[in-house]
Protein backbone atom coordinates (compact mmCIF):
# COMPACT_ATOMS: atom_id res chain seq x y z
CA UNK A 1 0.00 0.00 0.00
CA UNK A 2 1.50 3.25 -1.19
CA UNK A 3 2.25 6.03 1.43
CA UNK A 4 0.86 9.56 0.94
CA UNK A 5 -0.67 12.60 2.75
CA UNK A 6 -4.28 11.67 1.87
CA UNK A 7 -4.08 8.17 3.44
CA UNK A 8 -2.56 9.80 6.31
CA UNK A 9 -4.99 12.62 6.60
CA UNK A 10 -8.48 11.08 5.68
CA UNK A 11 -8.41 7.51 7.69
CA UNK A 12 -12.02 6.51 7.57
CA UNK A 13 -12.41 4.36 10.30
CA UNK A 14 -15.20 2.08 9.52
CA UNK A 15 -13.67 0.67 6.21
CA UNK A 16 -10.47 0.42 7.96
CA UNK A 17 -8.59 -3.16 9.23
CA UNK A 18 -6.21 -4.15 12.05
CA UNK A 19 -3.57 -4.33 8.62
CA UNK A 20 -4.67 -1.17 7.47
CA UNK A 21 -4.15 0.73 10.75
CA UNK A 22 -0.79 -0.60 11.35
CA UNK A 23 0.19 0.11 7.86
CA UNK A 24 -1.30 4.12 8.54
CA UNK A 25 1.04 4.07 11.23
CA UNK A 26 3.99 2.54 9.47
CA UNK A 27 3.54 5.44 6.82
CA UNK A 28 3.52 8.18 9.37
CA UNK A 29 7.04 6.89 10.21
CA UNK A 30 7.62 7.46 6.43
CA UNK A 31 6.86 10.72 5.59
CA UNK A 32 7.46 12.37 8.55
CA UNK A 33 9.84 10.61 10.65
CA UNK A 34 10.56 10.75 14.20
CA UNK A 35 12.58 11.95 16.94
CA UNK A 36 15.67 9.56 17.81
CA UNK A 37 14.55 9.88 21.42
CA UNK A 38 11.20 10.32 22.44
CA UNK A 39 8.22 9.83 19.79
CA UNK A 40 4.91 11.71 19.93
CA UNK A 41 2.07 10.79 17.31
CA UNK A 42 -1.12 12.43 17.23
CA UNK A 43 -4.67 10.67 17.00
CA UNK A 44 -6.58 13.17 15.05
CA UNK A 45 -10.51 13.15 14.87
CA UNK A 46 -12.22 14.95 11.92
CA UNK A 47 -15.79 16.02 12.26
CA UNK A 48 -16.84 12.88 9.85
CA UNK A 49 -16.15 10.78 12.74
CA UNK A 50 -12.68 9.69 10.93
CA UNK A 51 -9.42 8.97 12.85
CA UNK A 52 -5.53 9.28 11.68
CA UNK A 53 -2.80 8.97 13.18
CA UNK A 54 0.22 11.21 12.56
CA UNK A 55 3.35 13.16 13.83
CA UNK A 56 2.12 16.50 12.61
CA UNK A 57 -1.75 18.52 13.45
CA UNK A 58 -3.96 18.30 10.90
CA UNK A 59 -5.89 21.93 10.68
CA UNK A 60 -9.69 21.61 11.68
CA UNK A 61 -9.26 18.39 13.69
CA UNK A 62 -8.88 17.44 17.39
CA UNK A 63 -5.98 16.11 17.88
CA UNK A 64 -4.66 14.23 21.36
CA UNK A 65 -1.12 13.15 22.13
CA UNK A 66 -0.14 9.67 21.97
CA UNK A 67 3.32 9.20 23.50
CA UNK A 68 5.43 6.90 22.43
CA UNK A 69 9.12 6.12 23.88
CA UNK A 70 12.45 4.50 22.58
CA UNK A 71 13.61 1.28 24.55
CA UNK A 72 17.03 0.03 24.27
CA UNK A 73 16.48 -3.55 24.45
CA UNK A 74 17.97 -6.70 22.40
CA UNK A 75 15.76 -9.28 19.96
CA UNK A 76 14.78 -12.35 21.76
CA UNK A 77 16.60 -14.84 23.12
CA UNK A 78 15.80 -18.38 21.99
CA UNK A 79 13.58 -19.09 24.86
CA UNK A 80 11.46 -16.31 24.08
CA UNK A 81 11.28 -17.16 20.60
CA UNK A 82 10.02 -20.25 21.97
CA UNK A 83 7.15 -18.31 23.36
CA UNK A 84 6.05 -16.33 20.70
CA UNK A 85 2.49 -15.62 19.28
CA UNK A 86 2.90 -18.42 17.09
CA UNK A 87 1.99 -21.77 18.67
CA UNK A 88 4.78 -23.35 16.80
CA UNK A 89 7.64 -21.40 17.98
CA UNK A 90 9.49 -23.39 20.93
CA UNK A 91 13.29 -23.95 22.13
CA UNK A 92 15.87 -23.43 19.29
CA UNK A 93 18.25 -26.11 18.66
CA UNK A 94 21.04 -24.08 19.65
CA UNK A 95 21.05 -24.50 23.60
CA UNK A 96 24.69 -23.29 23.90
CA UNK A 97 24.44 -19.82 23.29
CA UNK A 98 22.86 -16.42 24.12
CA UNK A 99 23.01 -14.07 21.09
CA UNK A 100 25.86 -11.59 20.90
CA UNK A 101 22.80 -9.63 19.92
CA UNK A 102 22.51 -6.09 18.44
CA UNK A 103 21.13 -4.08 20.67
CA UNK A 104 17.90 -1.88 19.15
CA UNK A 105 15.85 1.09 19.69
CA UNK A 106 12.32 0.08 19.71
CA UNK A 107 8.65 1.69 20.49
CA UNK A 108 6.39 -0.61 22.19
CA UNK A 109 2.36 0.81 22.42
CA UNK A 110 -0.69 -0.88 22.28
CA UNK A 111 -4.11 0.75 20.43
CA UNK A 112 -7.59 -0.10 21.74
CA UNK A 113 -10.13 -0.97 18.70
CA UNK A 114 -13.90 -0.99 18.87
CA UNK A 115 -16.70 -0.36 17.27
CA UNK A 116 -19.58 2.57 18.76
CA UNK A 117 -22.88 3.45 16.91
CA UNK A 118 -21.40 1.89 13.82
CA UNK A 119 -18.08 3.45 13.52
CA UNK A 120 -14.64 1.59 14.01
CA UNK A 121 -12.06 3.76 16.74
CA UNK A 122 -8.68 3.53 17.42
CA UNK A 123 -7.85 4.88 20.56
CA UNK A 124 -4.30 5.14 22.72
CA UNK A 125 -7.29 4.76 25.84
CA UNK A 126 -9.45 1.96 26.78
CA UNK A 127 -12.83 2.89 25.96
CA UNK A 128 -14.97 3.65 28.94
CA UNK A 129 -18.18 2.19 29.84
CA UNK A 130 -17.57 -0.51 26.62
CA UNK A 131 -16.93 -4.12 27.80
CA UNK A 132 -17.55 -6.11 24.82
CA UNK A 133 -15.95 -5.83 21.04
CA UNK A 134 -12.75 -4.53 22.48
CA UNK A 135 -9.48 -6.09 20.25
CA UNK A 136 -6.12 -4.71 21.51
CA UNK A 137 -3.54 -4.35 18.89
CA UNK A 138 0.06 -4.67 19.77
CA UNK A 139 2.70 -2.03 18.05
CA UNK A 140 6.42 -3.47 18.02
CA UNK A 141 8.30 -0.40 16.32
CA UNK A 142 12.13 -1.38 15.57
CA UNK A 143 14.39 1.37 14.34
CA UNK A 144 16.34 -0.80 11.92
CA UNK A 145 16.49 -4.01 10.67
CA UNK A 146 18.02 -6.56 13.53
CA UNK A 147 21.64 -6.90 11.15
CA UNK A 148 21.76 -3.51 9.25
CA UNK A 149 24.32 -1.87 11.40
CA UNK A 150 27.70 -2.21 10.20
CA UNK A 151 29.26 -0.57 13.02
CA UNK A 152 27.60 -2.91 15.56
CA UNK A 153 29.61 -6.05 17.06
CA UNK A 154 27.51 -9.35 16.54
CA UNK A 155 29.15 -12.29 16.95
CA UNK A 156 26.96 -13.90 14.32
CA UNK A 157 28.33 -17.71 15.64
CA UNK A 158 27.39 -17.11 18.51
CA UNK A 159 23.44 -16.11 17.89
CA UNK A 160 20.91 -18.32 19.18
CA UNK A 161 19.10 -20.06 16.56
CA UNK A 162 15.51 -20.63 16.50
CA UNK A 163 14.89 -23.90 14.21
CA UNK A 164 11.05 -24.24 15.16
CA UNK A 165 9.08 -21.35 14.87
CA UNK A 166 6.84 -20.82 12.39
CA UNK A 167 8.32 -24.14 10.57
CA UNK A 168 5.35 -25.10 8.51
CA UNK A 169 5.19 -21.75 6.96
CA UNK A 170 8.75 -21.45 6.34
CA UNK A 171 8.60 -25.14 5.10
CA UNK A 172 5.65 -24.58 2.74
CA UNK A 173 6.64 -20.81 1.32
CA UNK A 174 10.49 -22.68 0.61
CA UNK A 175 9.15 -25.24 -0.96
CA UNK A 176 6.75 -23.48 -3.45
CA UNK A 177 9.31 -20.93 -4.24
CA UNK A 178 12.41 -23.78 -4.13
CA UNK A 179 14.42 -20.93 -2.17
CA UNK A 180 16.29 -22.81 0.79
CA UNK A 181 14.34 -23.03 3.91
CA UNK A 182 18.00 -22.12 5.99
CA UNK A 183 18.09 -18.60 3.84
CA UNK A 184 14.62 -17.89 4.84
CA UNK A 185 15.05 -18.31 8.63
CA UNK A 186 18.44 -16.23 8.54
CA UNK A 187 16.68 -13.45 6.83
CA UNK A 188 13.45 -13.58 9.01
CA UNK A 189 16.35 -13.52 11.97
CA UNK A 190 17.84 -10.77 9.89
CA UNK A 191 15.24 -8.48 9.54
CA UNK A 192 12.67 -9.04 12.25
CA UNK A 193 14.06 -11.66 15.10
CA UNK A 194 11.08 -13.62 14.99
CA UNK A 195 8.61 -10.38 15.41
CA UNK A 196 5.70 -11.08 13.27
CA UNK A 197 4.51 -7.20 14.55
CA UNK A 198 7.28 -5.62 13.55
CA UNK A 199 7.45 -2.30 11.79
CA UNK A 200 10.66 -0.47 10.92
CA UNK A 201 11.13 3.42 11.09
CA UNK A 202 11.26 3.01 6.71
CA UNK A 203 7.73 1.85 6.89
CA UNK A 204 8.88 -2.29 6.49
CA UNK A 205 6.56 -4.69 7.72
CA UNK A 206 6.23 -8.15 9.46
CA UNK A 207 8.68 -11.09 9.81
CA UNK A 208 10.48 -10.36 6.50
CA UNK A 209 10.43 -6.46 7.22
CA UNK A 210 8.12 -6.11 3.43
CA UNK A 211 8.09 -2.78 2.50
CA UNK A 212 4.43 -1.94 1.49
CA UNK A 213 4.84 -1.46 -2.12
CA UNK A 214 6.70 -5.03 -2.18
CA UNK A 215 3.95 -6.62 -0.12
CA UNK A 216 1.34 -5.64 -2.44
CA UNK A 217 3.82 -6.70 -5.64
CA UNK A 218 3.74 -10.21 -3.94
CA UNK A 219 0.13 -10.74 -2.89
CA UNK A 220 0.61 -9.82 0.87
CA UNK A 221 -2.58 -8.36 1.65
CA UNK A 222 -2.10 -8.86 5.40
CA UNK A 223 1.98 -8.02 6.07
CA UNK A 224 1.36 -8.87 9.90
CA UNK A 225 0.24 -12.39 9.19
CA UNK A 226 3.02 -14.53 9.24
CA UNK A 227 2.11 -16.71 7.09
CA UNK A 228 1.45 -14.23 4.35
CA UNK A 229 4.64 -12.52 4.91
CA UNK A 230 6.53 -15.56 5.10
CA UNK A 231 4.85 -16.31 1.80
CA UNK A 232 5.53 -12.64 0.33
CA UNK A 233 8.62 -12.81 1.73
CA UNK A 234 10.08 -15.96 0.12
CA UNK A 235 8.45 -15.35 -3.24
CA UNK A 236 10.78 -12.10 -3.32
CA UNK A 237 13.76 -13.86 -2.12
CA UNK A 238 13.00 -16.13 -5.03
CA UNK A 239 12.34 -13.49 -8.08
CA UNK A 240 16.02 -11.91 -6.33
CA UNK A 241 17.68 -14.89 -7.06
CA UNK A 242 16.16 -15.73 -10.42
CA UNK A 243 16.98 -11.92 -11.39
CA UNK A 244 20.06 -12.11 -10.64
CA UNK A 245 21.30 -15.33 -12.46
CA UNK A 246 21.22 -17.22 -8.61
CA UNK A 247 23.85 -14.95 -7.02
CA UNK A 248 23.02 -15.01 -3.78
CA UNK A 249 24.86 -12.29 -2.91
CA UNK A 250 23.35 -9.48 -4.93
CA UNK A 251 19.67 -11.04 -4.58
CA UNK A 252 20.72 -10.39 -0.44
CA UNK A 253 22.00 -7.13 -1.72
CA UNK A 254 18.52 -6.90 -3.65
CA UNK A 255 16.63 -7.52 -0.39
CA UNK A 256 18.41 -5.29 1.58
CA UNK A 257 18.65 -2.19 -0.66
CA UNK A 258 16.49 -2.76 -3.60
CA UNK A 259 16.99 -4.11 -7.07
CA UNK A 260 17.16 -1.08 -8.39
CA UNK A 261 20.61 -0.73 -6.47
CA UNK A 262 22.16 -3.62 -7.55
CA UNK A 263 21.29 -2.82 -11.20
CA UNK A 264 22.46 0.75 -10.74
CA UNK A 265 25.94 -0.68 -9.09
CA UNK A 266 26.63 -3.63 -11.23
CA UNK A 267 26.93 -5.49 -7.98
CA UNK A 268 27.01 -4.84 -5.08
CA UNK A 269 26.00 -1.43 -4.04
CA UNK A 270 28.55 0.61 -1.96
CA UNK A 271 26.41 0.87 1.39
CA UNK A 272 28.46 -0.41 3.98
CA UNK A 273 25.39 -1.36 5.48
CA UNK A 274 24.13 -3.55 2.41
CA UNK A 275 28.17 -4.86 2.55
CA UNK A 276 26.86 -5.99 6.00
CA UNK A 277 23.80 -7.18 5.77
CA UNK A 278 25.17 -9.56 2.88
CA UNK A 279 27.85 -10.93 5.14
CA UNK A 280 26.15 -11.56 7.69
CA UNK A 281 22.69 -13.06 6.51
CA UNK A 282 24.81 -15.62 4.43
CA UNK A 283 26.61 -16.75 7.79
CA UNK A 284 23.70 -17.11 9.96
CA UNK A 285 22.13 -19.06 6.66
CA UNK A 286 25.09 -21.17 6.90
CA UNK A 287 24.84 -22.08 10.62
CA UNK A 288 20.84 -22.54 9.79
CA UNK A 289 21.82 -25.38 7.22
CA UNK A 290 24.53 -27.18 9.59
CA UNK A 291 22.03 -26.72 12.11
CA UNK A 292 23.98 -25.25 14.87
């Protein structure tokens, strides 16, 4: 789903989804960015009963603060992986280790959605004096993908692996696309660690971080389902590869910085932090296929 002012600034709130909303909310991030620090997003209410949610006033609406604040914290260990929305995730195969793991800025919120005299809120509050219809949706913001900065120490053999979760997904999208199942897991490590919520401060969504545009171009309709974005997510990895005569190292480079990139490069691109990601994904991948 494209990004643009008038998604931003004319959210009607009864044709909207638990997708959609997170997707609003991953484009605010895009075109208006945010403090390194401390975040603050604004829930805006027009007079048609419409909600948005943005970084910047919109003229004519009432708009409340929604505070949102930067943790330092590190991706999961295996054990939490293990314990992870999906009902498949459990221990990882690699009981040795605890990750030499990047360290990350992340935003952790929660919205309340409901539905009152027809029309569908979203709401920083817990409605009052509603008790039924109440879904709380859970907002994992990460500032950058897990591996995509260079100047970061990870000890990449010494990262917990997680060789369970979400296996039938990753087992299925692999095999329909015929992309290795080990590649798949290192990138969803890569990109997300196992955080099917996860939304970067570029707008990229899900276990496979999909930008929007890419979602769509791969029949993601959902990015926060995982196994849509596994799905998405593979069949990329797999048009990469094929584009690229199987060199795994420039569909990685692909991935991480775009096609066009690559093409514009004749390789490679020069982003120390596409240099990186390359290295490291295809290690990880590596350990994935040995299996420790």
């Amino acid at each position: 789903m494209p990004c643009d002012s008038m998604q931003l600034n004319r959210f009607i709130a009864e044709r909207r989804t638990r997708r959609s909303i997170l997707t609003l909310l991953a484009c605010g991030y895009v075109l208006f960015g945010l403090p390194m620090s401390a975040s603050a997003m604004l829930r805006c209410e027009a007079d048609d009963d419409s909600i948005s949610y943005v970084t910047s006033r919109i003229s004519g609406q009432k708009c409340v603060r929604v505070n949102l604040r930067w943790n330092r914290t590190s991706p999961p260990g295996a054990a939490e992986l293990s314990r992870s929305d999906d009902a498949a995730a459990s221990a990882t195969s690699s009981a040795r280790s605890r990750p030499a793991a990047p360290v990350r800025r992340e935003v952790r919120t929660q919205i309340y959605a409901y539905v009152e005299n027809g029309i569908r809120h979203f709401s920083s509050r817990r409605p009052v004096g509603l008790d039924a219809g109440i879904s709380v949706i859970a907002l994992h913001y990460i500032e950058t993908c897990n591996f995509c900065v260079p100047d970061e120490q990870i000890d990449v053999g010494s990262l917990a692996l997680d060789m369970r979760a979400y296996r039938q997904e990753i087992e299925t999208a692999a095999s329909a696309s015929g992309v290795d199942s080990a590649l798949v897991r290192a990138v969803i490590q890569a990109e997300s660690a196992y955080r099917a919520n996860a939304i970067s401060r570029a707008g990229a969504q899900g276990l496979m971080q999909l930008m929007p545009a890419t979602a769509l171009r791969f029949g993601v309709s959902d990015p926060f389902d995982a196994a849509q974005n596994i799905r998405g997510g593979v069949r990329y990895l797999s048009w990469l590869l094929r584009r690229f005569g199987g060199d795994l190292d420039l569909a990685l480079a692909g991935y991480n910085s775009g096609e066009a990139a690559v093409d514009r490069y004749s390789g490679i691109p020069p982003y120390d932090e596409t240099r990186t990601y390359v290295s490291r994904v295809k290690a990880l991948a590596e350990r994935y296929r040995r299996g420790q």
